[in-house]
N, C-alpha and C. Protein backbone atom coordinates (compact mmCIF):
# COMPACT_ATOMS: atom_id res chain seq x y z
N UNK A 1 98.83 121.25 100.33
CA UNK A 1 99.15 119.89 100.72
C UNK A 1 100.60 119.61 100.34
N UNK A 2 101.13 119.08 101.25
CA UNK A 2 103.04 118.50 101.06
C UNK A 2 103.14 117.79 100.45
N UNK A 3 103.88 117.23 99.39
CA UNK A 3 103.97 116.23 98.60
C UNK A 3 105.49 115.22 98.88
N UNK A 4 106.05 116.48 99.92
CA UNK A 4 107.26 115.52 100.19
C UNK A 4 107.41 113.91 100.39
N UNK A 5 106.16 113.53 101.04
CA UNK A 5 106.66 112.13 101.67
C UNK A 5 106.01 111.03 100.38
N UNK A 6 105.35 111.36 99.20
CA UNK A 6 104.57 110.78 98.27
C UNK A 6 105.84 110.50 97.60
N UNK A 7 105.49 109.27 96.91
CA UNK A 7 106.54 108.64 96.19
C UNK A 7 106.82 109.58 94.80
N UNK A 8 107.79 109.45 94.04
CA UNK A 8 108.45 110.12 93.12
C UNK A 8 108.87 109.04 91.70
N UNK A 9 108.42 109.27 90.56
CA UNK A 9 108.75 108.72 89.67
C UNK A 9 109.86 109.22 88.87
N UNK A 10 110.87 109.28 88.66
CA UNK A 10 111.38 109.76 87.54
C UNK A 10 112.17 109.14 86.33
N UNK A 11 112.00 109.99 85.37
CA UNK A 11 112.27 109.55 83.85
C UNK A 11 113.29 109.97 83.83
N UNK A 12 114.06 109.67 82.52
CA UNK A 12 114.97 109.74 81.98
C UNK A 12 114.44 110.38 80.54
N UNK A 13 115.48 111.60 79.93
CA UNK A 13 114.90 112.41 78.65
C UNK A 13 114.55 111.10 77.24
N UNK A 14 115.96 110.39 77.69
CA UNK A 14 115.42 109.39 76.72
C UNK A 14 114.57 108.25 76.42
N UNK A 15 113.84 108.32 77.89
CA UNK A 15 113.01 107.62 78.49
C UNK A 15 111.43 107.54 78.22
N UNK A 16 111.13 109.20 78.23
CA UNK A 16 109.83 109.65 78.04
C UNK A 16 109.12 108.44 77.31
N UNK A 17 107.76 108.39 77.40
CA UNK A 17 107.11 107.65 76.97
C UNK A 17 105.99 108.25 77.31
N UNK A 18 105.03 108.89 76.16
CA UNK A 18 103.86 109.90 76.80
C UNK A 18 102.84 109.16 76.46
N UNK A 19 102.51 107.59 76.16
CA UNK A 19 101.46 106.75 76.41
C UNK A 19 101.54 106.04 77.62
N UNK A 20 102.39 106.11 78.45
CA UNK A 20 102.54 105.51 79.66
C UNK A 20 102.51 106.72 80.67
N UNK A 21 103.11 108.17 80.18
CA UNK A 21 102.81 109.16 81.42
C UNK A 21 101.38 109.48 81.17
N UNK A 22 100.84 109.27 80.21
CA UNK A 22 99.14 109.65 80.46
C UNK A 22 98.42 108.78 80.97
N UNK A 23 98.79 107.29 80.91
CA UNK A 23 98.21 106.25 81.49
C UNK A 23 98.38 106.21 83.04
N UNK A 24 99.49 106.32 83.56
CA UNK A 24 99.62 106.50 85.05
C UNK A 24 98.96 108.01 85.58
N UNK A 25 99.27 108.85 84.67
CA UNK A 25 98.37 109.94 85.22
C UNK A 25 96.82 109.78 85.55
N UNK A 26 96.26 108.86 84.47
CA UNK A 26 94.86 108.86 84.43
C UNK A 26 94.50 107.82 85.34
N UNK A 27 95.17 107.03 85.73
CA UNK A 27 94.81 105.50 86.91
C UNK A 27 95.17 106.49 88.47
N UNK A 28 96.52 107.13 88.31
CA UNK A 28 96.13 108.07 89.49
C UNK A 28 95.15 109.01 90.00
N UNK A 29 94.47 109.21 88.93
CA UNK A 29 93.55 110.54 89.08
C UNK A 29 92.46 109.45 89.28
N UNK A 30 92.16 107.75 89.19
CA UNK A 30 91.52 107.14 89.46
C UNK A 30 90.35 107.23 88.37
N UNK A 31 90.50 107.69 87.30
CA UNK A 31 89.37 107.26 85.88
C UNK A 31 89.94 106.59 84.68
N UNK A 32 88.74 105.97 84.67
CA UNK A 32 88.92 105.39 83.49
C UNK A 32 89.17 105.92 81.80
N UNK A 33 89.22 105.41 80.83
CA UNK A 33 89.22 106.13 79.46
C UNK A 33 88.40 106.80 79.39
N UNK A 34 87.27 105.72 79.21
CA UNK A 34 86.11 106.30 79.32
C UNK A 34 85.64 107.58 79.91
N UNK A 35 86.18 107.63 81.02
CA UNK A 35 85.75 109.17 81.87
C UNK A 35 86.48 109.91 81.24
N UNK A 36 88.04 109.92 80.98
CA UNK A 36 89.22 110.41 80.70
C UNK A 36 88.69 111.16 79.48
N UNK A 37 88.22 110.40 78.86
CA UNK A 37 87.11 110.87 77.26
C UNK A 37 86.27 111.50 77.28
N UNK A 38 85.27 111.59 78.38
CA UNK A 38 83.82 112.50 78.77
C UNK A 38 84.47 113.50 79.25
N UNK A 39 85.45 113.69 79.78
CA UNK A 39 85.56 114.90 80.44
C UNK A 39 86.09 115.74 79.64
N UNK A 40 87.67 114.95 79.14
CA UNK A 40 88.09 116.35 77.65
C UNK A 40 87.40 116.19 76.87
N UNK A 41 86.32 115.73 76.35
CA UNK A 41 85.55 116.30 75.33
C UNK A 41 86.40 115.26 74.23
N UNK A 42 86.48 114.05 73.61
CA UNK A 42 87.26 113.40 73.30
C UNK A 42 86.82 111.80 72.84
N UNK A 43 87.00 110.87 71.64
CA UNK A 43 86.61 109.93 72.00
C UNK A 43 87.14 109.19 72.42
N UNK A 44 86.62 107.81 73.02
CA UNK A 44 87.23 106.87 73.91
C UNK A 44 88.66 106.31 73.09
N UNK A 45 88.56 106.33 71.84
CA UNK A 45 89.76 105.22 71.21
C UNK A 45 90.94 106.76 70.68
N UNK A 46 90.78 108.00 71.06
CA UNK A 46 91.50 108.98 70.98
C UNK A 46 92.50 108.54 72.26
N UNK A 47 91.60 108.63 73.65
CA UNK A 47 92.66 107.99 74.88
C UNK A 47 93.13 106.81 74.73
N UNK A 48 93.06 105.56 73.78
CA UNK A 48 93.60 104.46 74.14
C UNK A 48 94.33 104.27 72.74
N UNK A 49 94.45 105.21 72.06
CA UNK A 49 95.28 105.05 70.84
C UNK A 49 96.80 105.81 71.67
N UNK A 50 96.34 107.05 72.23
CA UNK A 50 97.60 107.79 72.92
C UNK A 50 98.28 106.93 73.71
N UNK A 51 97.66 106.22 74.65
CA UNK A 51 97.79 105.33 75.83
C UNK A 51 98.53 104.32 75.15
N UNK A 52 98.69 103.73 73.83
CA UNK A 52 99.16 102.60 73.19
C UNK A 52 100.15 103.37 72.36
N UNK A 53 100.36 104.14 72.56
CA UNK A 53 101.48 105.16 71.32
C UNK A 53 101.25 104.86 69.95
N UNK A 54 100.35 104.93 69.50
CA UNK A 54 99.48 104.70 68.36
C UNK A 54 99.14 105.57 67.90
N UNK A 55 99.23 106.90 68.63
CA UNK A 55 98.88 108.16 68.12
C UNK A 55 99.59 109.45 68.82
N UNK A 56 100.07 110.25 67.98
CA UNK A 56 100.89 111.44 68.59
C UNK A 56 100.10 112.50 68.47
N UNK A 57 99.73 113.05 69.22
CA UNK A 57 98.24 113.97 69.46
C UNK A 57 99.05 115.11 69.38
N UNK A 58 98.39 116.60 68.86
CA UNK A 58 98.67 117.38 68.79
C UNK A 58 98.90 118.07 70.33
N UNK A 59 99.36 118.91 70.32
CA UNK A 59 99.63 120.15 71.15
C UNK A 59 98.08 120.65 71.97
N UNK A 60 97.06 120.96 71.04
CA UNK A 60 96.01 120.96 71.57
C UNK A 60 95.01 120.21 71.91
N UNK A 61 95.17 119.11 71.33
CA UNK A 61 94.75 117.61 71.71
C UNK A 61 95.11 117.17 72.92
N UNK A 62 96.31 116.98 72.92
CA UNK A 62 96.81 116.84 74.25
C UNK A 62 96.42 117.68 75.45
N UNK A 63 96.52 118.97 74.92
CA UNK A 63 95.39 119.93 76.16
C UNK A 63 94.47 119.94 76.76
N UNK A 64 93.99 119.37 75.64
CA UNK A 64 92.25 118.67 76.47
C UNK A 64 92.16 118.11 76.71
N UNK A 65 93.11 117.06 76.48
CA UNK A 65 92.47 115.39 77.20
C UNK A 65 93.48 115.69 78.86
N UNK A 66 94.46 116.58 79.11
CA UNK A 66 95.14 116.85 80.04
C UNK A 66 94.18 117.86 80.94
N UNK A 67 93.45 118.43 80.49
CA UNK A 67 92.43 119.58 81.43
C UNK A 67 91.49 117.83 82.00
N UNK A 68 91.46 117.32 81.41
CA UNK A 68 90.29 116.36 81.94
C UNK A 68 90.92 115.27 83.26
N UNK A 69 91.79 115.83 83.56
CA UNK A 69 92.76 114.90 84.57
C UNK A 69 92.09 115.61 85.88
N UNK A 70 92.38 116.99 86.06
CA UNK A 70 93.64 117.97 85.19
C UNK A 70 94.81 117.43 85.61
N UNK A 71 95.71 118.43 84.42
CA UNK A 71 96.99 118.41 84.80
C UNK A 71 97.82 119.33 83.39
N UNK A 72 98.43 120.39 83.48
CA UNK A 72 98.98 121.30 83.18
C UNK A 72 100.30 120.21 81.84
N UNK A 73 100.02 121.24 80.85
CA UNK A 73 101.00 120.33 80.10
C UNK A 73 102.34 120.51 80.54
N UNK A 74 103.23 121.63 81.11
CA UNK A 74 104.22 121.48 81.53
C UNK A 74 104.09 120.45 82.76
N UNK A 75 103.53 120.34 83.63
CA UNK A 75 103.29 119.19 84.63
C UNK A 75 103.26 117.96 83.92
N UNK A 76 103.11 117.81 82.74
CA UNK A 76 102.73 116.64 82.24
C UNK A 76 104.58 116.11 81.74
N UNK A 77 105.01 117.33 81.25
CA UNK A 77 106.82 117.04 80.98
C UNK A 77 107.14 116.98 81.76
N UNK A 78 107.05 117.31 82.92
CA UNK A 78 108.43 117.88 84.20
C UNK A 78 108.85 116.18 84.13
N UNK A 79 110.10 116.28 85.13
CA UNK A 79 111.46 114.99 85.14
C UNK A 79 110.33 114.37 86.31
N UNK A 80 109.76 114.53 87.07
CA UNK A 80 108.86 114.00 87.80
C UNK A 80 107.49 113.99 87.86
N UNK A 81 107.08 112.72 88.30
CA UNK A 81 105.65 112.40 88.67
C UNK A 81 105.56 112.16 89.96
N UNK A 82 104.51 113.03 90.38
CA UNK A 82 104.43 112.79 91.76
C UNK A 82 102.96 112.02 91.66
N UNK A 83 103.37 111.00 92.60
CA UNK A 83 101.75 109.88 92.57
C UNK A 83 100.80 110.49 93.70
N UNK A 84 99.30 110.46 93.34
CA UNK A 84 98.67 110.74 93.85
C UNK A 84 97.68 109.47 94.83
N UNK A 85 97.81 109.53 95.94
CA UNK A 85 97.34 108.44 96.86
C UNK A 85 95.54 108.28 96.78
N UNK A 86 95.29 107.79 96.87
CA UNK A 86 93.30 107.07 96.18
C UNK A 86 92.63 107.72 97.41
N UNK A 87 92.31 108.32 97.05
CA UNK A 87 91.51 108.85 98.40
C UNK A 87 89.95 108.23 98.24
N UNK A 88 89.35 108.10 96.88
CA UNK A 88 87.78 107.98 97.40
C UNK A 88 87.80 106.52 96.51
N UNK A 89 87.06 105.53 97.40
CA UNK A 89 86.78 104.49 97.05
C UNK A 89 85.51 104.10 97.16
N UNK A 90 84.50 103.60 95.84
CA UNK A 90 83.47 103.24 95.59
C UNK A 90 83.39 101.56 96.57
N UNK A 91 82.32 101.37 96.74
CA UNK A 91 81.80 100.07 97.49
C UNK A 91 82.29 99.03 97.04
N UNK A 92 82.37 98.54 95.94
CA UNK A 92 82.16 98.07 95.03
C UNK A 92 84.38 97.41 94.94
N UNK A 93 84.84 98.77 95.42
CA UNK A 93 86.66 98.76 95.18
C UNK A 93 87.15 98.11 96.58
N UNK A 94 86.10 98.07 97.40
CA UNK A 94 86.56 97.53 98.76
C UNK A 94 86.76 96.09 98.86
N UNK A 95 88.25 95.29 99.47
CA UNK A 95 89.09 94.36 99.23
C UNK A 95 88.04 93.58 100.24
N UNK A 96 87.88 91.67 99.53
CA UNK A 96 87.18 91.02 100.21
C UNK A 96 88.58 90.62 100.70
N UNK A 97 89.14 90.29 102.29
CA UNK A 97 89.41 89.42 102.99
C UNK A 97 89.30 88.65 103.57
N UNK A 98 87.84 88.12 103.80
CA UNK A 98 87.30 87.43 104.62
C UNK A 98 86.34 86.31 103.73
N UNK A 99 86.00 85.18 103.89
CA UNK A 99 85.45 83.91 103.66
C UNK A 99 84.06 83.56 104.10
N UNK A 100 83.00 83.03 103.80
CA UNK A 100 82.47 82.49 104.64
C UNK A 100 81.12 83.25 105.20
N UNK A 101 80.97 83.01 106.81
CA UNK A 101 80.04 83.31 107.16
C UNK A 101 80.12 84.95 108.03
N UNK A 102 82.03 84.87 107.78
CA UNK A 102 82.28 86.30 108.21
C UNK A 102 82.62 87.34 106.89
N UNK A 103 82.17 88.49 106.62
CA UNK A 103 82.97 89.42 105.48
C UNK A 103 83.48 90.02 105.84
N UNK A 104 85.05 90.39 105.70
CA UNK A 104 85.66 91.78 105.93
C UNK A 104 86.04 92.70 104.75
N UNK A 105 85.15 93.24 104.39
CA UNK A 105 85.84 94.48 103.22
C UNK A 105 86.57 95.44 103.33
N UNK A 106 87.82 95.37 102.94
CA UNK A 106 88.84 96.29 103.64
C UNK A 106 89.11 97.43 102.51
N UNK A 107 88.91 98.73 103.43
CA UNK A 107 89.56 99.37 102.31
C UNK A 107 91.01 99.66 101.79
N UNK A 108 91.44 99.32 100.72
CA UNK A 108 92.23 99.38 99.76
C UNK A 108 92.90 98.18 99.81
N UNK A 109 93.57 97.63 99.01
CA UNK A 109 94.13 96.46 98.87
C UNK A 109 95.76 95.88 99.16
N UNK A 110 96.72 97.36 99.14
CA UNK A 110 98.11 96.93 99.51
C UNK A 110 97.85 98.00 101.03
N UNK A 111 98.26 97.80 102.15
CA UNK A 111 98.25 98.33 103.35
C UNK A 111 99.98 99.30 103.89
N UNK A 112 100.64 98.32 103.28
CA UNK A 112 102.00 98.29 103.34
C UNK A 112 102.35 100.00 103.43
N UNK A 113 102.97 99.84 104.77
CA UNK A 113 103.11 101.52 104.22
C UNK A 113 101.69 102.19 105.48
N UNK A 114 101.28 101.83 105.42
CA UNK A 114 99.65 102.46 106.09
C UNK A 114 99.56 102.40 107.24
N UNK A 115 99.47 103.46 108.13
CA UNK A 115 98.69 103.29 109.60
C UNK A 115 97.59 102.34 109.90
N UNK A 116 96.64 102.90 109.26
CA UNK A 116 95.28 102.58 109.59
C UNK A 116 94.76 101.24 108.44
N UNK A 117 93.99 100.43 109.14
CA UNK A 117 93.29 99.15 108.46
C UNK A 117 91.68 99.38 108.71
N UNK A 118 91.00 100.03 107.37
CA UNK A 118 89.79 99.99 107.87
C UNK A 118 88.92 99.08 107.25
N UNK A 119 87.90 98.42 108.12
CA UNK A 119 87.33 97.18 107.71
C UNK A 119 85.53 97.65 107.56
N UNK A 120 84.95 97.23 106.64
CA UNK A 120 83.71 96.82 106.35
C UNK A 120 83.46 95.50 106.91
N UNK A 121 82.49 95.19 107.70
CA UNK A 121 82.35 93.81 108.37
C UNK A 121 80.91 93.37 108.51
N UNK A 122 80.45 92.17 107.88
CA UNK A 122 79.08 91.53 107.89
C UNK A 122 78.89 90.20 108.40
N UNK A 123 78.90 89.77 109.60
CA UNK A 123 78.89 88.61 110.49
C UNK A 123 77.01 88.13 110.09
N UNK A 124 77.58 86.40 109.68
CA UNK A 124 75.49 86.24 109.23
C UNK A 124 74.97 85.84 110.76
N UNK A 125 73.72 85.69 110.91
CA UNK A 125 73.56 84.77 111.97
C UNK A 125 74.06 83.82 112.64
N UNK A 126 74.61 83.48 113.63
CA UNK A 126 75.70 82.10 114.41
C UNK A 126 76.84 82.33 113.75
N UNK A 127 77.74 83.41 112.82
CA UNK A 127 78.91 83.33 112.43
C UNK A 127 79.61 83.79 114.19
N UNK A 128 81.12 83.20 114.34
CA UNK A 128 81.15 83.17 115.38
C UNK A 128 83.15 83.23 114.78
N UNK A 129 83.90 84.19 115.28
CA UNK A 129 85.39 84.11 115.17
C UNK A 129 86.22 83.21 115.41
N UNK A 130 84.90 82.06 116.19
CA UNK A 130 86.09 80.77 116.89
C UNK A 130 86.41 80.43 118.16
N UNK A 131 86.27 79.38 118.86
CA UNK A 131 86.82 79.36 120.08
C UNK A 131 88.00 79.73 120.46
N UNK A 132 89.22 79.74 119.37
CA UNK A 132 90.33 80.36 119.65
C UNK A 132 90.30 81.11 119.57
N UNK A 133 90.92 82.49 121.00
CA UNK A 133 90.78 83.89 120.24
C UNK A 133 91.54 84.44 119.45
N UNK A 134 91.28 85.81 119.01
CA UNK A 134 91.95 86.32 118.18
C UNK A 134 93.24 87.61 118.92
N UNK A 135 93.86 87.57 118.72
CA UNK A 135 94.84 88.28 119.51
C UNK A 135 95.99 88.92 117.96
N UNK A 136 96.45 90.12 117.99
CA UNK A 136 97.34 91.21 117.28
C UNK A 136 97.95 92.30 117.60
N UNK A 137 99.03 92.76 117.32
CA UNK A 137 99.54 93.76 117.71
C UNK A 137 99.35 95.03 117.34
N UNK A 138 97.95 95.12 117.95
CA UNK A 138 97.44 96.86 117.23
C UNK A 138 96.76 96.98 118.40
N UNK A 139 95.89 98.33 118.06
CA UNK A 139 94.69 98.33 119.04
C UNK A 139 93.73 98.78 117.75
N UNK A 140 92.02 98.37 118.04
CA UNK A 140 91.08 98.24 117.49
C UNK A 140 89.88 99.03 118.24
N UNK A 141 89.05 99.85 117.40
CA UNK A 141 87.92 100.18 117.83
C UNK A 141 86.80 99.72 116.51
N UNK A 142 85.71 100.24 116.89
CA UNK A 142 84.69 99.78 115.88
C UNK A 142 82.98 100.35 115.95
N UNK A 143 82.27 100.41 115.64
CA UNK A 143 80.93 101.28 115.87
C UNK A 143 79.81 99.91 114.97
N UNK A 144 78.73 99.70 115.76
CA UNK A 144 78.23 98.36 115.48
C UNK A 144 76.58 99.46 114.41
N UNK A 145 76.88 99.13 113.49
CA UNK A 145 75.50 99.89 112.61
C UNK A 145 74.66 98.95 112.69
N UNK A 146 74.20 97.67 112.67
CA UNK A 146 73.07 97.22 112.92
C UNK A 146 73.58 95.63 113.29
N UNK A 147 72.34 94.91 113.89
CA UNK A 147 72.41 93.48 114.61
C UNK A 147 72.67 93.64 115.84
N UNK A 148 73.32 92.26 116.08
CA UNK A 148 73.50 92.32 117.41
C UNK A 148 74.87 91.49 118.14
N UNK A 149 76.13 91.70 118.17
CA UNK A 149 77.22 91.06 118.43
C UNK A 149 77.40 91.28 119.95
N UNK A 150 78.24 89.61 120.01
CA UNK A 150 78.50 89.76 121.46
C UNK A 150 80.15 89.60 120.96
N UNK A 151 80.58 90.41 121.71
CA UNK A 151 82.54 90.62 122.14
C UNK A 151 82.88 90.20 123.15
N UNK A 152 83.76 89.59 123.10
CA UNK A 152 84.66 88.88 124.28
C UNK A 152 86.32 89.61 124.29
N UNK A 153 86.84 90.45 125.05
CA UNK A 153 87.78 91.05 125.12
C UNK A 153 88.52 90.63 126.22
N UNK A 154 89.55 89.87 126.75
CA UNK A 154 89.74 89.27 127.72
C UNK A 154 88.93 88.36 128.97
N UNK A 155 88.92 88.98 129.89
CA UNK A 155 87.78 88.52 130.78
C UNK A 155 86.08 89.39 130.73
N UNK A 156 86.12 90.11 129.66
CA UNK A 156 85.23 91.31 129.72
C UNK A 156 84.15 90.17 128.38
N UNK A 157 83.33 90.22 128.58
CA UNK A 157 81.91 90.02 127.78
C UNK A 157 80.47 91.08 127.79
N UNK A 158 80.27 91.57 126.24
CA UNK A 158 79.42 92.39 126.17
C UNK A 158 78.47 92.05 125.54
N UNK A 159 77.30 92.16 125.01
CA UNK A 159 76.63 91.68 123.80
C UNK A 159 76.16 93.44 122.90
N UNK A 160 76.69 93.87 122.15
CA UNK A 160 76.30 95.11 121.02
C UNK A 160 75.87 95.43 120.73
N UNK A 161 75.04 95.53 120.14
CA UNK A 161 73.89 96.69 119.50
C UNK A 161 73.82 97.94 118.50
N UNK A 162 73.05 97.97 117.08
CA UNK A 162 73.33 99.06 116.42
C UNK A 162 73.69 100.59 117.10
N UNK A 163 74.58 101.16 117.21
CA UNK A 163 74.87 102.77 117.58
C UNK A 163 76.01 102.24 118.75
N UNK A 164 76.05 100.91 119.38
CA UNK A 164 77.16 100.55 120.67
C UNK A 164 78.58 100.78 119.75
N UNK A 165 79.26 101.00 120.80
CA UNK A 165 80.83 101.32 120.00
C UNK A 165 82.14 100.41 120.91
N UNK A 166 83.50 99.94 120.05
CA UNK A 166 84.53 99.35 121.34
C UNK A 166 85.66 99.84 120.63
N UNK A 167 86.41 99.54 121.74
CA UNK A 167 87.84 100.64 121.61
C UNK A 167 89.03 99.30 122.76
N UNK A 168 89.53 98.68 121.96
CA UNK A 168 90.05 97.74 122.71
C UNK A 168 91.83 97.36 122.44
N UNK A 169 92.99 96.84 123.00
CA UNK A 169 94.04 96.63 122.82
C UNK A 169 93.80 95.05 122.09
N UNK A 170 93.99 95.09 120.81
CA UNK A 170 94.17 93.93 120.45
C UNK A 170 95.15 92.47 120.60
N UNK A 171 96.03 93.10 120.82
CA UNK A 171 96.92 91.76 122.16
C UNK A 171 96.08 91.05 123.28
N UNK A 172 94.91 91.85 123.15
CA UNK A 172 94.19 90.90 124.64
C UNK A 172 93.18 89.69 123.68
N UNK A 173 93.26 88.83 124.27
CA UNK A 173 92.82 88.00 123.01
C UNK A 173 90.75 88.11 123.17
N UNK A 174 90.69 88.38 121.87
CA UNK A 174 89.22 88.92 121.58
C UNK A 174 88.48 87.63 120.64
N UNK A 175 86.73 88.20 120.51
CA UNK A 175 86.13 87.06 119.75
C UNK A 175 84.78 87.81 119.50
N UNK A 176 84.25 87.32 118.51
CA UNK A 176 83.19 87.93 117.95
C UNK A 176 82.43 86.87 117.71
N UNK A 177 80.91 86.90 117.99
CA UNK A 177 79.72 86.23 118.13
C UNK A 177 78.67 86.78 117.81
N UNK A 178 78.17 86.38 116.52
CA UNK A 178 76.61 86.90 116.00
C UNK A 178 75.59 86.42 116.60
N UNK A 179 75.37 86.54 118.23
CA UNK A 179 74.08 86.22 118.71
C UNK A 179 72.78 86.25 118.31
N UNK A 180 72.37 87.53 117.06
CA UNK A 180 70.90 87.69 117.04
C UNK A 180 70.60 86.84 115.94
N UNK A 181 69.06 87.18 115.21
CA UNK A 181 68.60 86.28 114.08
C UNK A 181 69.43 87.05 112.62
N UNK A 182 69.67 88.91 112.71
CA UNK A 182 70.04 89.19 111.98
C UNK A 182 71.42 89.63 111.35
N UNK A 183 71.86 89.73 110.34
CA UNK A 183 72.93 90.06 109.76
C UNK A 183 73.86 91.50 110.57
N UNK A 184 74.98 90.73 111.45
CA UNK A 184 75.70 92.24 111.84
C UNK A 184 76.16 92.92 111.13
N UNK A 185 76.18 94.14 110.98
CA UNK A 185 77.45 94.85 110.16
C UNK A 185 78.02 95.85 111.02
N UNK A 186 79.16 96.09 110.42
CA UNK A 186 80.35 96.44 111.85
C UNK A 186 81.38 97.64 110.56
N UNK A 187 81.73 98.76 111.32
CA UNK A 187 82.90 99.18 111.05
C UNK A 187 83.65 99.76 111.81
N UNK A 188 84.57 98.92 110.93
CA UNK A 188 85.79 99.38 112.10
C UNK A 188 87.50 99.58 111.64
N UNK A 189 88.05 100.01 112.75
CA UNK A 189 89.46 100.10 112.39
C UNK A 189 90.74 99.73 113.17
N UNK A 190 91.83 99.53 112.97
CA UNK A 190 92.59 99.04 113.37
C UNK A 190 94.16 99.64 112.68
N UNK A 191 94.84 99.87 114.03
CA UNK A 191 96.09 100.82 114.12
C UNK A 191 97.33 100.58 114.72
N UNK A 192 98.37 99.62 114.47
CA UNK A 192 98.29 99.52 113.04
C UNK A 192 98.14 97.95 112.20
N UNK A 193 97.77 98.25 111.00
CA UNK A 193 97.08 97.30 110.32
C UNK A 193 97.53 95.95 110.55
N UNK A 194 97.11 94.98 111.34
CA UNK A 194 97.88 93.58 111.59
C UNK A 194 96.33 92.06 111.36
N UNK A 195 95.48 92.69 110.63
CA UNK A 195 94.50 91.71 111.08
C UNK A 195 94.38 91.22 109.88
């Protein structure tokens, strides 16, 4: 994998600060102390004493709590950090944007930078996008997992169905309508991210 286009941190010798390069290491690698601790074999207030420069860990101390990343102790000195982008996100990490009687759970929270906008979506019964439509400068598709939505895509009207799928230019002004008794849920995506 290329690492060229990933952002680049760099220090300064007099800079170092190895409770802050283990802390960004370990939020990149996406665990907590806690894990950070189960994995090297380690207790929890060993990682958050280092993490607070409260403690200057040995040579082999440091080894293990660095295998639990991983990450190589010379990797751990070099003049750079290369950041590692979040690839797996629990349910639970997915961004509420939406209010109400519509949910959109988006995954990840800054987009900036990002192609793709992908949405978790739960329309309740009669939630409805509005008589005004919705119109953006992307294009949008989406795959309907259960309920029953009706779409309005210009002059085009469909009503959806769990396994139905749409693939539409979002400049055409669109609308979403929870026709049935039950809860839609929808995923979908959008390229590039404007919604």
């Amino acid at each position: 994998m290329s690492h060229e286009n990933l952002p680049v941190m760099e220090l300064e010798e007099d800079d170092f600060d190895l409770g802050a390069r283990l802390k960004a290491l370990r939020f990149m690698a996406g665990l907590s102390q806690r894990e950070l601790a189960k994995r090297a074999g380690v207790s929890n207030a060993v990682i958050s004493l280092i993490e607070q420069n409260k403690s200057s860990p040995s040579v082999g101390v440091l080894k293990k709590v660095l295998a639990g990343i991983p990450v190589s102790v010379s990797d751990f000195f070099s003049e750079e950090l290369v950041t590692r982008e979040k690839v797996f996100f629990r349910s639970e990490e997915l961004t509420e944007i939406g209010s109400g009687q519509i949910s959109y759970k988006q995954l990840g929270k800054d987009l900036r930078g990002k192609e793709l906008q992908i949405l978790h979506e739960h329309l309740q019964p009669g939630a409805d996008t509005g008589e005004t439509l919705l119109r953006h400068e992307s294009v949008e598709a989406g795959v309907v997992i259960r309920g029953s939505i009706e779409v309005t895509v210009g002059d085009q009207r469909k009503v959806l169905h769990a396994g139905d799928a749409f693939y539409f230019d979002s400049r055409i002004p669109h609308r979403w309508r929870n026709v049935g008794e039950d809860v839609v849920e929808i995923v979908s995506a959008t390229t590039p991210p404007s919604f």
